[in-house]
Protein backbone atom coordinates (compact mmCIF):
# COMPACT_ATOMS: atom_id res chain seq x y z
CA UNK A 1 115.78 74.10 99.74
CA UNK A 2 114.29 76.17 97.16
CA UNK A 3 110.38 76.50 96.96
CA UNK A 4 108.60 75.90 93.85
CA UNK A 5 104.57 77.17 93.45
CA UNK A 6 102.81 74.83 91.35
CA UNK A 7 98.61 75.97 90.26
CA UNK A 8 96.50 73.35 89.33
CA UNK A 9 93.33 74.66 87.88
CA UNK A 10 89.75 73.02 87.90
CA UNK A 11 89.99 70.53 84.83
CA UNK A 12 93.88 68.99 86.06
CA UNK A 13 91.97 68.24 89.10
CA UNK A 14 88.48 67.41 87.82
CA UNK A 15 88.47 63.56 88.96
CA UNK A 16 90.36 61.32 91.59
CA UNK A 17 92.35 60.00 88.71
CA UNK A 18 93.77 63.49 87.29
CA UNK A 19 94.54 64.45 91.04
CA UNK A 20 96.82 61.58 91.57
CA UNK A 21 98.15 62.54 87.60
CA UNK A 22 98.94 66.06 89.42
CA UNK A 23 100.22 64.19 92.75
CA UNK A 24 102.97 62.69 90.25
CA UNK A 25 103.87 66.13 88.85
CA UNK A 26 104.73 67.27 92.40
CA UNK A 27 106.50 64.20 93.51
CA UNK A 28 108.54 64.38 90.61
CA UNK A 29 109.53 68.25 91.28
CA UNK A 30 109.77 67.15 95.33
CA UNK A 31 112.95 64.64 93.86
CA UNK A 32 114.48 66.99 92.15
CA UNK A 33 115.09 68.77 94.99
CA UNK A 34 112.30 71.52 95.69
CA UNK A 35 110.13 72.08 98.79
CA UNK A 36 106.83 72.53 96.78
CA UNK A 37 103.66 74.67 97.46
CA UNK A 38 100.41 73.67 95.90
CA UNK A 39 97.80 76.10 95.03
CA UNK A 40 94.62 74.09 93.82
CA UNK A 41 91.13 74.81 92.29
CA UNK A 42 88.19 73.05 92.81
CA UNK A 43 87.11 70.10 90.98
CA UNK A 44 85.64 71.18 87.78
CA UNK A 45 81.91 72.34 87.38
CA UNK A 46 82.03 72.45 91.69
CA UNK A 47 82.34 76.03 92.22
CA UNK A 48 78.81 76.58 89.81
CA UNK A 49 77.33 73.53 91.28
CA UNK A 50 77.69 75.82 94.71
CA UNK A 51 77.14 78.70 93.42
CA UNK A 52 73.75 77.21 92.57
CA UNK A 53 73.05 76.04 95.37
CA UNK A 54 73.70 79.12 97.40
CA UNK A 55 71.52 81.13 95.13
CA UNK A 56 68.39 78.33 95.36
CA UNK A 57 68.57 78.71 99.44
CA UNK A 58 68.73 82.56 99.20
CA UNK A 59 68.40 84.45 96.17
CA UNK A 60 68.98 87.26 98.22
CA UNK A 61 71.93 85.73 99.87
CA UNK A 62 74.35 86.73 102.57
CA UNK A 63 77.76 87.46 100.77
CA UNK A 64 79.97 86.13 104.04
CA UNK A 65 77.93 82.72 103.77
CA UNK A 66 78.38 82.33 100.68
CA UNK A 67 82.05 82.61 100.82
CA UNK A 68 81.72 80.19 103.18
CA UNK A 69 80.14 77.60 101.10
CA UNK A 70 81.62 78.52 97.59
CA UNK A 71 85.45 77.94 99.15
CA UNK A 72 84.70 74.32 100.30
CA UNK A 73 85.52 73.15 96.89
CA UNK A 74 88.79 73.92 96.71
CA UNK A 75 89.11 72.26 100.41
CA UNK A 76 88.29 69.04 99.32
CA UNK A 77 90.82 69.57 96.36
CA UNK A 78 93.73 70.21 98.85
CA UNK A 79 92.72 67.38 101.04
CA UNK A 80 92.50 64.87 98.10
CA UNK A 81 95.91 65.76 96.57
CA UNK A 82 97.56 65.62 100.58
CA UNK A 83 96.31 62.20 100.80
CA UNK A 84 97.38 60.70 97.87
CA UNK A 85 100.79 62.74 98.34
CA UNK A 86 101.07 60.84 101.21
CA UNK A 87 99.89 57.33 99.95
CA UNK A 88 103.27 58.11 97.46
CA UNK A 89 105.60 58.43 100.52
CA UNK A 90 105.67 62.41 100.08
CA UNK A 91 105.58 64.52 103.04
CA UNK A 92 102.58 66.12 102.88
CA UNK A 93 99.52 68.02 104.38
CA UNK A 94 96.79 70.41 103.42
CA UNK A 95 95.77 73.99 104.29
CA UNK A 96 93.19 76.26 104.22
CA UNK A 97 93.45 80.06 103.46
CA UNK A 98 93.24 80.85 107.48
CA UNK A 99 95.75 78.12 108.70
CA UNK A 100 98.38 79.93 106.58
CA UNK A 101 96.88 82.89 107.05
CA UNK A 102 95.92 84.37 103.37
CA UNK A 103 95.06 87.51 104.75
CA UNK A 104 92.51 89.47 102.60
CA UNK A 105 90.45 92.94 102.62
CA UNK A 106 86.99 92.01 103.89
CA UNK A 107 85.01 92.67 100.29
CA UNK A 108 83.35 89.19 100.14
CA UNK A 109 83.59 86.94 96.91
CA UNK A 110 86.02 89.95 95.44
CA UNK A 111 88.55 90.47 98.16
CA UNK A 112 92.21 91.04 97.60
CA UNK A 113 95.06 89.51 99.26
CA UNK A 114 96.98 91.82 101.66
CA UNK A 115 99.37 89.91 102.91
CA UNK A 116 100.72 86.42 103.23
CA UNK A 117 102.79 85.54 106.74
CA UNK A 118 105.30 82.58 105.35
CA UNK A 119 106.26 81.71 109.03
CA UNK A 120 103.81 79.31 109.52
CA UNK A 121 104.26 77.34 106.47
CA UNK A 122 108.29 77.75 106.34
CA UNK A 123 108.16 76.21 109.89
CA UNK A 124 106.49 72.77 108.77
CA UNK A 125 109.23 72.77 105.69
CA UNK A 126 111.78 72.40 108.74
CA UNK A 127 109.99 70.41 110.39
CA UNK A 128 110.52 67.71 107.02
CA UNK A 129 107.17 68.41 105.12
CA UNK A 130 107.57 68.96 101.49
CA UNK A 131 104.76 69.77 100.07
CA UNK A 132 102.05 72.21 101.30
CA UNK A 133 98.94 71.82 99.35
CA UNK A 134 96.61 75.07 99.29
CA UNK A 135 93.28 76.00 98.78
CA UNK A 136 93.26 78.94 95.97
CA UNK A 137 90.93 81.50 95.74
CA UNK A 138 90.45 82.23 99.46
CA UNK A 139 91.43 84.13 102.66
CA UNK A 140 90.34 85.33 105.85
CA UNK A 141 89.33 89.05 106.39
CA UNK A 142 90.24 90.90 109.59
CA UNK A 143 87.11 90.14 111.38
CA UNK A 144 87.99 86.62 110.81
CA UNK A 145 85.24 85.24 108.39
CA UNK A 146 86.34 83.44 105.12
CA UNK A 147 86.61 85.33 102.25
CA UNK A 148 87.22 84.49 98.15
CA UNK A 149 88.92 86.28 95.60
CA UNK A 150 86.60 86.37 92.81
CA UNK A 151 86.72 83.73 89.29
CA UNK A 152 89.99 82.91 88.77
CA UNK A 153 91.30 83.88 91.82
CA UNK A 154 93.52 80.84 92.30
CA UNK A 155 95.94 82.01 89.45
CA UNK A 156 96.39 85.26 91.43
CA UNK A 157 96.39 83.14 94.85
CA UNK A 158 99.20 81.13 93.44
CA UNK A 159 101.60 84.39 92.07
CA UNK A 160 101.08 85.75 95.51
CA UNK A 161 102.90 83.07 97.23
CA UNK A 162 105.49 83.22 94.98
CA UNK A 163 106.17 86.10 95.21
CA UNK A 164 105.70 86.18 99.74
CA UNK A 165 108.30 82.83 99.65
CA UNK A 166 110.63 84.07 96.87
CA UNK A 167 109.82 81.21 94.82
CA UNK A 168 112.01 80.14 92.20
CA UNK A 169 109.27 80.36 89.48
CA UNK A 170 105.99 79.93 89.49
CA UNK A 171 104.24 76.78 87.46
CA UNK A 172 99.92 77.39 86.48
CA UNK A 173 98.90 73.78 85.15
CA UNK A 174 95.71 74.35 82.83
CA UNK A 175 94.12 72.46 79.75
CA UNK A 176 96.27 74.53 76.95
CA UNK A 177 99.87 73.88 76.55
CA UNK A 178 101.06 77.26 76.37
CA UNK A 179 100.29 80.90 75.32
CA UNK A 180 99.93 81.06 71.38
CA UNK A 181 99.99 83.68 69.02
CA UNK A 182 96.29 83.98 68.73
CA UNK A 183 93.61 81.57 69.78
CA UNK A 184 94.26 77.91 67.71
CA UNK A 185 90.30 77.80 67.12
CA UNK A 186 90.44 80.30 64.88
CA UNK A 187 93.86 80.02 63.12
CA UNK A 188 95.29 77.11 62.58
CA UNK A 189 98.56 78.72 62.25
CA UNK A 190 98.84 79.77 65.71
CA UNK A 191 102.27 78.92 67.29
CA UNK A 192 102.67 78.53 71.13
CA UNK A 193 105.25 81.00 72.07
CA UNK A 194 108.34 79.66 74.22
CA UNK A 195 108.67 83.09 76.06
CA UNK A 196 106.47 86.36 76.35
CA UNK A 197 106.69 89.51 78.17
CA UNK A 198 104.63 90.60 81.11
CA UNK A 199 103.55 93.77 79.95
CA UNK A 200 102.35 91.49 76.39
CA UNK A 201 101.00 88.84 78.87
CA UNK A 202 98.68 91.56 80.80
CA UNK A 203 97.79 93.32 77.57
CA UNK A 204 96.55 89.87 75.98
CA UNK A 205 94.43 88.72 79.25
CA UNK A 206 92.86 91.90 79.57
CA UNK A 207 92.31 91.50 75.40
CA UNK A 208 90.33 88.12 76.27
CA UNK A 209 92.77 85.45 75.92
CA UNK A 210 91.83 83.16 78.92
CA UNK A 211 95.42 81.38 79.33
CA UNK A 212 95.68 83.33 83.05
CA UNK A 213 93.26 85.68 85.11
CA UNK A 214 94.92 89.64 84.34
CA UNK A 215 95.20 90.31 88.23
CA UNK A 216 97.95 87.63 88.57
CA UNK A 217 99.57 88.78 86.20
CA UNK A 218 99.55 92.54 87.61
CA UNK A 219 100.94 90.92 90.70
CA UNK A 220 103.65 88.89 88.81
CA UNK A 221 104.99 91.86 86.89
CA UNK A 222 105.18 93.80 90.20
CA UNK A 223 106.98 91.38 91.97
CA UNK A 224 108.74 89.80 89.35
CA UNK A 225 107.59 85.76 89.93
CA UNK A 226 108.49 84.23 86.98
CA UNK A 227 105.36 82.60 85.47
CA UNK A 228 105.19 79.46 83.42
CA UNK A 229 101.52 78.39 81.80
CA UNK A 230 101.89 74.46 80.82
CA UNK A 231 99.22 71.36 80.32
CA UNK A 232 98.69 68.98 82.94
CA UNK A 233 97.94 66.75 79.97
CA UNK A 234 101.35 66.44 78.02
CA UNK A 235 104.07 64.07 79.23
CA UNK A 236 106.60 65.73 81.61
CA UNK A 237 108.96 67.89 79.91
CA UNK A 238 111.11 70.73 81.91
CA UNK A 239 111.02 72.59 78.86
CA UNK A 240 107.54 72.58 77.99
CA UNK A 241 104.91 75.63 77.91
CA UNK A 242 105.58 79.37 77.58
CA UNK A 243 107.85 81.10 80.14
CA UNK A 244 106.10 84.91 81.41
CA UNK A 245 108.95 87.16 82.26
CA UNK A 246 110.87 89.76 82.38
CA UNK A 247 111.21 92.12 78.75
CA UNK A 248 115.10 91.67 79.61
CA UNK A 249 114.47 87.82 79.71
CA UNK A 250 113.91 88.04 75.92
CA UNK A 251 117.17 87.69 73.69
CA UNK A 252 114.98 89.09 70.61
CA UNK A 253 110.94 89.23 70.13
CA UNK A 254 109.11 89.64 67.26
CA UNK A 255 107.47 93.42 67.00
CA UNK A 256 103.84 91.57 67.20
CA UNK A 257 103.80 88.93 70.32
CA UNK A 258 99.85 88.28 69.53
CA UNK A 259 96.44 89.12 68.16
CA UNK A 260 93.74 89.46 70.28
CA UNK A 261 90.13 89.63 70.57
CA UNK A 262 86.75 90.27 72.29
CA UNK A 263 83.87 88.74 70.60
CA UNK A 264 80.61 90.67 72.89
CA UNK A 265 81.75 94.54 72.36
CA UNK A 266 79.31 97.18 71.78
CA UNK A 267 79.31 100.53 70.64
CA UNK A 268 77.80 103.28 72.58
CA UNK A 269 77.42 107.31 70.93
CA UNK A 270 76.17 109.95 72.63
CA UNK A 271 74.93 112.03 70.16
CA UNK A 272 75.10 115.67 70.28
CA UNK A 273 76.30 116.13 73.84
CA UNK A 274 76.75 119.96 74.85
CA UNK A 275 80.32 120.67 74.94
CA UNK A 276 81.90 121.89 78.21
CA UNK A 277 84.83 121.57 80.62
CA UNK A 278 83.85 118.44 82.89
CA UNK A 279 81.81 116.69 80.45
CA UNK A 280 83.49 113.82 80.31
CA UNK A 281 83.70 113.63 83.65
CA UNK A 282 79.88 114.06 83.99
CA UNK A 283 79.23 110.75 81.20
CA UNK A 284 81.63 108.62 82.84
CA UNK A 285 81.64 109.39 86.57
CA UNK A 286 77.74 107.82 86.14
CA UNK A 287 78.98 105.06 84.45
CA UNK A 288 81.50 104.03 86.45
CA UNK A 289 79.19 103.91 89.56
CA UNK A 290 76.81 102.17 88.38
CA UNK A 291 79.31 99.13 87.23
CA UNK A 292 80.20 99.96 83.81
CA UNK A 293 83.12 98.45 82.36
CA UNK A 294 84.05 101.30 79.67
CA UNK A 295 86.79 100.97 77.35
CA UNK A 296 87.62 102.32 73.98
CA UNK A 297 86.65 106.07 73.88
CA UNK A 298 86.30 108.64 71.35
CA UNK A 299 85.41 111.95 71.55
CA UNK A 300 84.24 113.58 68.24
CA UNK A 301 85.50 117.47 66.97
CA UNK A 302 83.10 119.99 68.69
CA UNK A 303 81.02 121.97 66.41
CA UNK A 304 78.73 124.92 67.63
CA UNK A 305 79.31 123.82 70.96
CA UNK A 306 78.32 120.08 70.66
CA UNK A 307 79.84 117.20 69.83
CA UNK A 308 79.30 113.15 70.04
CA UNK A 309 80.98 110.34 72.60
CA UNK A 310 81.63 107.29 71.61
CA UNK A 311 82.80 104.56 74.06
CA UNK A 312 82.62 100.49 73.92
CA UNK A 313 81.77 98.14 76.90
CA UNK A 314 80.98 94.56 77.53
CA UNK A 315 77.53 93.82 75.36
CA UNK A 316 75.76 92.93 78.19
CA UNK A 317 76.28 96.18 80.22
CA UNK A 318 74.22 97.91 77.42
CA UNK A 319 71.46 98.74 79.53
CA UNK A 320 73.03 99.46 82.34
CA UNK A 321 75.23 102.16 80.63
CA UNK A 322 71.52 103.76 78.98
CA UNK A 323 70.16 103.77 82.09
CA UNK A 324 73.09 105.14 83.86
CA UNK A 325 73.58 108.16 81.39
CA UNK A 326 69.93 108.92 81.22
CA UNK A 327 69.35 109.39 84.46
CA UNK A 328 72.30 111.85 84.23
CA UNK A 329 70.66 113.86 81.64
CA UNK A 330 66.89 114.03 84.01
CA UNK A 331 69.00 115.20 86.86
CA UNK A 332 70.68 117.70 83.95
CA UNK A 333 74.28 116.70 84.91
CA UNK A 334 74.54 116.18 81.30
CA UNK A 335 72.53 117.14 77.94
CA UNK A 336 72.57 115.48 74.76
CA UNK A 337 70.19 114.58 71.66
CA UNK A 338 69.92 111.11 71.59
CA UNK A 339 71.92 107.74 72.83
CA UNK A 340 72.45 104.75 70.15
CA UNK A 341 74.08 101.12 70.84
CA UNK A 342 75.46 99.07 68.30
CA UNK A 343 75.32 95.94 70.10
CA UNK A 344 77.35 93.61 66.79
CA UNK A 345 80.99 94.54 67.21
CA UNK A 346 83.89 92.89 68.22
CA UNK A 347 87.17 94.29 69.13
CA UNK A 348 90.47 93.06 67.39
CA UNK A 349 93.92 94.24 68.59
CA UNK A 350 97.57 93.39 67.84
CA UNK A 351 99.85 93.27 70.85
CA UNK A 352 103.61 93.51 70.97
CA UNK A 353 106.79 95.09 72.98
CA UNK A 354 108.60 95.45 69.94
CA UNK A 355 106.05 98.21 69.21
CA UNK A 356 108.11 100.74 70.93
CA UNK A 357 110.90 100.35 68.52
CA UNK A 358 109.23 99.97 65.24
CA UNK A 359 106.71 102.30 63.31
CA UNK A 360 104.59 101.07 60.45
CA UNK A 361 102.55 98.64 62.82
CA UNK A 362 99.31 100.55 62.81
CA UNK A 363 99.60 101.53 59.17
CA UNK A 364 100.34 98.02 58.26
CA UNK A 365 97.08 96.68 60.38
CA UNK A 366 95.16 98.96 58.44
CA UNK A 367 96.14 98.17 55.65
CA UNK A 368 95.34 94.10 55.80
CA UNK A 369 91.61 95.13 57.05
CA UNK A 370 91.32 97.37 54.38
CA UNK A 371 92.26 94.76 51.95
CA UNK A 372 90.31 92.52 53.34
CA UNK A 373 86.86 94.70 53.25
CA UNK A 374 86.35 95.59 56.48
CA UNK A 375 85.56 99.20 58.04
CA UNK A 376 86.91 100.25 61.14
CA UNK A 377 84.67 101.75 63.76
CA UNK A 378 87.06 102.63 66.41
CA UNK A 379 90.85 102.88 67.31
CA UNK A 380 92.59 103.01 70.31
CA UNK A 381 96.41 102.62 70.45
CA UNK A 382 99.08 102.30 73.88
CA UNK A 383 102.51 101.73 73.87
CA UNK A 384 102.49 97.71 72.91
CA UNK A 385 99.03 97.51 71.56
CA UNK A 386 96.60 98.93 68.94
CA UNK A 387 92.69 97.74 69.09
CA UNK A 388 90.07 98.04 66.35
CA UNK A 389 86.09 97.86 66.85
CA UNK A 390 84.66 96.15 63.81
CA UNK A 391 81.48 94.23 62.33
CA UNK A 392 81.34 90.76 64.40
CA UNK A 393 80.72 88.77 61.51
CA UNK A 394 84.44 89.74 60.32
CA UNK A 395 85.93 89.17 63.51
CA UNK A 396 87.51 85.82 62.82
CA UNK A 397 88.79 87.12 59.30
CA UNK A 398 90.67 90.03 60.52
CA UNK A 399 92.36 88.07 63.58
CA UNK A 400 93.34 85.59 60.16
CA UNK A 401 94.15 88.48 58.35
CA UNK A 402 96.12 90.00 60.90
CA UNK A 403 98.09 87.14 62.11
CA UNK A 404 99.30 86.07 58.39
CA UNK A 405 100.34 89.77 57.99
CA UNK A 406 102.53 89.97 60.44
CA UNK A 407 103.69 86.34 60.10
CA UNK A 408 103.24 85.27 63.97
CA UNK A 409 103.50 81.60 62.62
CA UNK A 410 107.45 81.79 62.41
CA UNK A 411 109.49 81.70 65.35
């Protein structure tokens, strides 16, 4: 029969009653003639209530025990929904990351799946079991202790058995019905899009929209899984949510798939660094190893041998990044005059395939902010995307601004 992945995340499964909601879903996919694998989440809030718990034992906690405790929740999750799969008559059981085995590297809480046997599971479908119901997020490491794959790691626990038992597509249940144009909160215009790209898909997680965690969708653009992001909250319909696929999947897509946005961005110049071959290397080697998550750069045009660098980074790395770049400068790897932060930015950024084909787009963006007032601090452009660093306070009027522009609420 063909296999069917279906991801429920922490809210579909947040009480008894929305697990037997779920246990419905899967029945009804079981009669239609799948054999079904079930990747689930904890119960919502359970992961930080563990979390919590692990760091009020030990503050200074053992990373393998905590792995240990922190993947319970999603045990109890697969448990639950085998029970009341079985209470409907549905051949069912549950199973933990080492019964199947999820095989992982052995970096605890931020491990990475390796490989994924299918032997053992494909035998019980022979057997007459239909569904297998899985605990996300977690593995086993080759010394055998239990390992998890970091927030969000069920999304990218569910694409990976997809992709090891050729599923026919892969289903992620959340709390949004779809992927939209932008994020509904702040435009009511936003329109849930029936199909996107991978490539957009990946360019508008990494960009901050939360729909699905970006290193699942790495792994479904590599192997192809075709990924569909629906609500565990709408009536059944085999139709419903927004289909993540394959550019040649697309009859025709709009130039601009999306507009996109990070709300805690900061601005970081070094002012007045001496300019020499491996300078760059000698700011962001430092940075990097001390767990800075640099973006956007900029390098200024050199005069009299110096010159400024300008990157962005997550708000709260801020001191982390001044610390890591001047201790750099007392050990002399690198000399400059002075280091400022603008901690109130926010990056904006249109996203589209259709970029490749079409010019205008970044003149056209520029255009609407200018219109609108609002300076741009920074630009960065790729194939399918071009990103802006501006003021906060106009971040929600640009992402307006932007999405009426290029008219994302038509179809």
């Amino acid at each position: 029969m063909p296999i069917l992945v279906m991801k429920f995340g922490g809210t579909s499964v947040a009480t008894l009653d929305r697990i037997h909601r779920a246990s419905k879903r899967v029945a009804r996919e079981v009669a239609n003639g799948y054999d079904v694998i079930v990747i689930v989440s904890a119960m919502s809030g359970r992961t930080n209530e563990l979390v919590g718990w692990v760091e009020e034992t030990s503050p200074l906690f053992d990373a393998r025990e905590y792995d240990a405790v922190v993947s319970s929740g999603e045990n109890v999750t697969a448990g639950l929904m085998a029970l009341r799969l079985q209470e409907m008559d549905v051949p069912a059981r549950s199973w933990q990351g080492w019964q199947v085995p999820v095989k992982t590297s052995g970096v605890h809480s931020a491990a990475r799946i390796e490989d994924i046997p299918n032997d053992n599971i494909k035998a019980k479908f022979g057997e007459g079991m239909r569904v297998a119901v899985v605990a996300g997020f977690q593995g086993i490491a080759e010394d055998g202790r239990i390992t998890t794959l970091g927030r969000g790691g069920s999304d990218t626990t569910a694409v990976a058995f997809a992709a090891a038992f050729d599923a026919e597509r892969c289903d992620i249940y959340t709390d949004v019905d779809g992927v939209y144009t932008t994020d509904p909160r702040i435009s009511d215009k936003a329109r849930k899009l029936d199909r996107i790209a991978f490539e957009e898909m990946l360019e508008l997680a990494s960009l901050g929209a939360k729909v699905l965690q970006t290193r699942s969708v790495e792994l479904a653009m590599r192997y192809k899984v075709k990924l569909r992001v629906l609500s565990s909250f709408e009536e059944y319909d085999p139709e419903a949510g927004t289909l993540v696929c394959d550019e040649e999947d697309i009859m025709e897509s709009k130039v601009v798939a999306g507009v996109a946005y990070q709300r805690d961005e900061a601005k970081m110049t070094l002012i007045s660094v001496a300019d020499r071959p491996g300078i760059a290397s000698a700011i962001f080697t430092p940075l990097a190893e001390a767990g800075v998550n640099v973006d956007m750069i900029v390098q200024n045009i050199s005069e009299e041998g110096r010159t400024d660098m300008t990157f962005s980074c997550p708000v709260d790395q801020v001191a982390r990044a001044e610390k890591a770049v001047t201790a750099a400068k007392d050990k002399g790897d690198i000399n400059f005059h002075d280091i400022v932060a603008d901690k109130d930015v926010a990056k904006v950024s249109v996203v589209g395939i259709g970029m490749r084909s079409h010019t205008g787009i970044a003149a056209k963006m520029f255009d609407v902010l200018s219109k609108e007032g609002i300076n741009i601090k920074v630009i960065t452009t790729s194939e399918i995307k071009i990103s802006v660093l501006i003021d906060r306070k106009y971040m929600e009027l640009a992402v307006q601004a932007l999405h009426d522009a290029f008219e994302l609420e038509k179809a």
